[in-house]
C-alpha atoms as a PDB file:
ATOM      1  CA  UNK A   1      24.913  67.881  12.375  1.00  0.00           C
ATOM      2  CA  UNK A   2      25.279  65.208  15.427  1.00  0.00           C
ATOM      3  CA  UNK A   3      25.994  66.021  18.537  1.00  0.00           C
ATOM      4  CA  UNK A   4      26.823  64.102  21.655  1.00  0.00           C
ATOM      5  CA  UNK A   5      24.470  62.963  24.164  1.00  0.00           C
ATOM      6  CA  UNK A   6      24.859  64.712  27.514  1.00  0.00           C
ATOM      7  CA  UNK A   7      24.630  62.415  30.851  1.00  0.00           C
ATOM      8  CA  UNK A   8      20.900  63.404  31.694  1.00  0.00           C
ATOM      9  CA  UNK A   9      17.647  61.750  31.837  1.00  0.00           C
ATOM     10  CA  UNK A  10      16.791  63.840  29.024  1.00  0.00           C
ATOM     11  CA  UNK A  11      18.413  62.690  25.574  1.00  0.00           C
ATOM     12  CA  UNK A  12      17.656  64.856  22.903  1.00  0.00           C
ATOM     13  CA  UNK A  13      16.928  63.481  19.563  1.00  0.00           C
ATOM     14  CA  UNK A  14      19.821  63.817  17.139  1.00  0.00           C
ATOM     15  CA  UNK A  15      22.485  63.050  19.418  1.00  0.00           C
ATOM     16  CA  UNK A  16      25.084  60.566  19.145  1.00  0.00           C
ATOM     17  CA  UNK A  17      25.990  58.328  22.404  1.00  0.00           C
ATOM     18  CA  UNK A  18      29.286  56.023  22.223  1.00  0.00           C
ATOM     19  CA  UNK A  19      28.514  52.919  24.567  1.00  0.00           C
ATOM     20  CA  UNK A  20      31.417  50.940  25.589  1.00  0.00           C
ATOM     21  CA  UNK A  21      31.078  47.532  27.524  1.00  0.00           C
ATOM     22  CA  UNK A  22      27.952  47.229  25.344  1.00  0.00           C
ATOM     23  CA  UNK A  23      27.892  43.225  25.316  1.00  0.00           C
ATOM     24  CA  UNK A  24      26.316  42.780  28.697  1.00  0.00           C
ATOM     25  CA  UNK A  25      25.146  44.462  31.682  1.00  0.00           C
ATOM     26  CA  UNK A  26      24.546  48.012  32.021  1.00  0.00           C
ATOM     27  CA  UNK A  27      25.943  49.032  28.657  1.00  0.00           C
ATOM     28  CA  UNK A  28      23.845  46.504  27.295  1.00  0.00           C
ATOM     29  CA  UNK A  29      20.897  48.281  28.989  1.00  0.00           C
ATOM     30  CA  UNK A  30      22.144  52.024  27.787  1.00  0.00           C
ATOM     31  CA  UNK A  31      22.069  50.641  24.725  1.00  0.00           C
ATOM     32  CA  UNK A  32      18.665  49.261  24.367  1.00  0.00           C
ATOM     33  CA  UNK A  33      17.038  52.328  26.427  1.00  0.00           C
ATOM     34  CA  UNK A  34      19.051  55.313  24.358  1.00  0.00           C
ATOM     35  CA  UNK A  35      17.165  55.164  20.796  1.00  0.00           C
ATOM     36  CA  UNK A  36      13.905  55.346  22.352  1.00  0.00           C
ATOM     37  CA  UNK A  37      15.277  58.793  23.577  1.00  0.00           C
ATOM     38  CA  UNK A  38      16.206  59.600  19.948  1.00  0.00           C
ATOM     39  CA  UNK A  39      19.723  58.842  19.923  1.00  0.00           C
ATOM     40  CA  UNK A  40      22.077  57.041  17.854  1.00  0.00           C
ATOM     41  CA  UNK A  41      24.147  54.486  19.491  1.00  0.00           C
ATOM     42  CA  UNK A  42      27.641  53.194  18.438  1.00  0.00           C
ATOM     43  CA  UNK A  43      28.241  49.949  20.681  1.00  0.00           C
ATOM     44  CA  UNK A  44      31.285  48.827  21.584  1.00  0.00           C
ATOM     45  CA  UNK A  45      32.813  45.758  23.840  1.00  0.00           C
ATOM     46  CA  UNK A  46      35.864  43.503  23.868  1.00  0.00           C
ATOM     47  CA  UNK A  47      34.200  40.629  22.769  1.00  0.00           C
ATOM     48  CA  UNK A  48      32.258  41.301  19.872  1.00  0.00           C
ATOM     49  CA  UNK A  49      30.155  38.600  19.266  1.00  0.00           C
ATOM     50  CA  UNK A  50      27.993  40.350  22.299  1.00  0.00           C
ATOM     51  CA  UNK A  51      27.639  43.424  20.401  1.00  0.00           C
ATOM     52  CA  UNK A  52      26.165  41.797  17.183  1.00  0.00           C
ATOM     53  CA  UNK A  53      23.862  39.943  19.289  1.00  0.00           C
ATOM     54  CA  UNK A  54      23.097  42.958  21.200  1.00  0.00           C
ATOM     55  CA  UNK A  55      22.582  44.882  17.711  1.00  0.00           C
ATOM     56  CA  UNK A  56      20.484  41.900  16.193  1.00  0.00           C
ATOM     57  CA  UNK A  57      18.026  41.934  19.043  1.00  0.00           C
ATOM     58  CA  UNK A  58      17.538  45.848  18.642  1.00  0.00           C
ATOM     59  CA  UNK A  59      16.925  45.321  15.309  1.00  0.00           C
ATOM     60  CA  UNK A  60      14.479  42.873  15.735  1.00  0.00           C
ATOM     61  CA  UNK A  61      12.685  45.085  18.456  1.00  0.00           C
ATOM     62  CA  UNK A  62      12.472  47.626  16.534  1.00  0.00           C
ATOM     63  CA  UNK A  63      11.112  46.449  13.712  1.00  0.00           C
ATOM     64  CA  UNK A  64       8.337  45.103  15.636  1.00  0.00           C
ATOM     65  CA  UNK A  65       7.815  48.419  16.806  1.00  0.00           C
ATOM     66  CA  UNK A  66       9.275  47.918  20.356  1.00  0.00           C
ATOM     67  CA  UNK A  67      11.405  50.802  20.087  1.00  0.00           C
END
């Protein structure tokens, strides 16, 4: 079962987090600093060529262990 991510400085794994404005900015940095914290992240923006970079780049870090 997911649950939502509460606004803390504490995530706890398992939890779900909705990011809008996600292309840029400080969603972009939510977005990169929440699955560290064990949370999934759905990333949203209006212009949605950000978010697929944005998602491409975690990717990458992550696979190289950066995350």
């Amino acid at each position: 079962m997911t649950r939502p991510c509460r606004a803390s400085s504490r995530t706890r794994p398992g939890c779900v987090a909705l990011v809008t404005g996600a292309g840029q900015g400080s969603g972009e940095a939510v977005v990169r600093a929440l699955p560290a914290r064990g949370a999934t992240v759905a990333a949203t923006d209006r212009k949605p060529e950000g978010v697929t970079a944005l998602a491409e780049s975690v990717e990458k870090d992550r696979a190289a262990g950066h995350l």
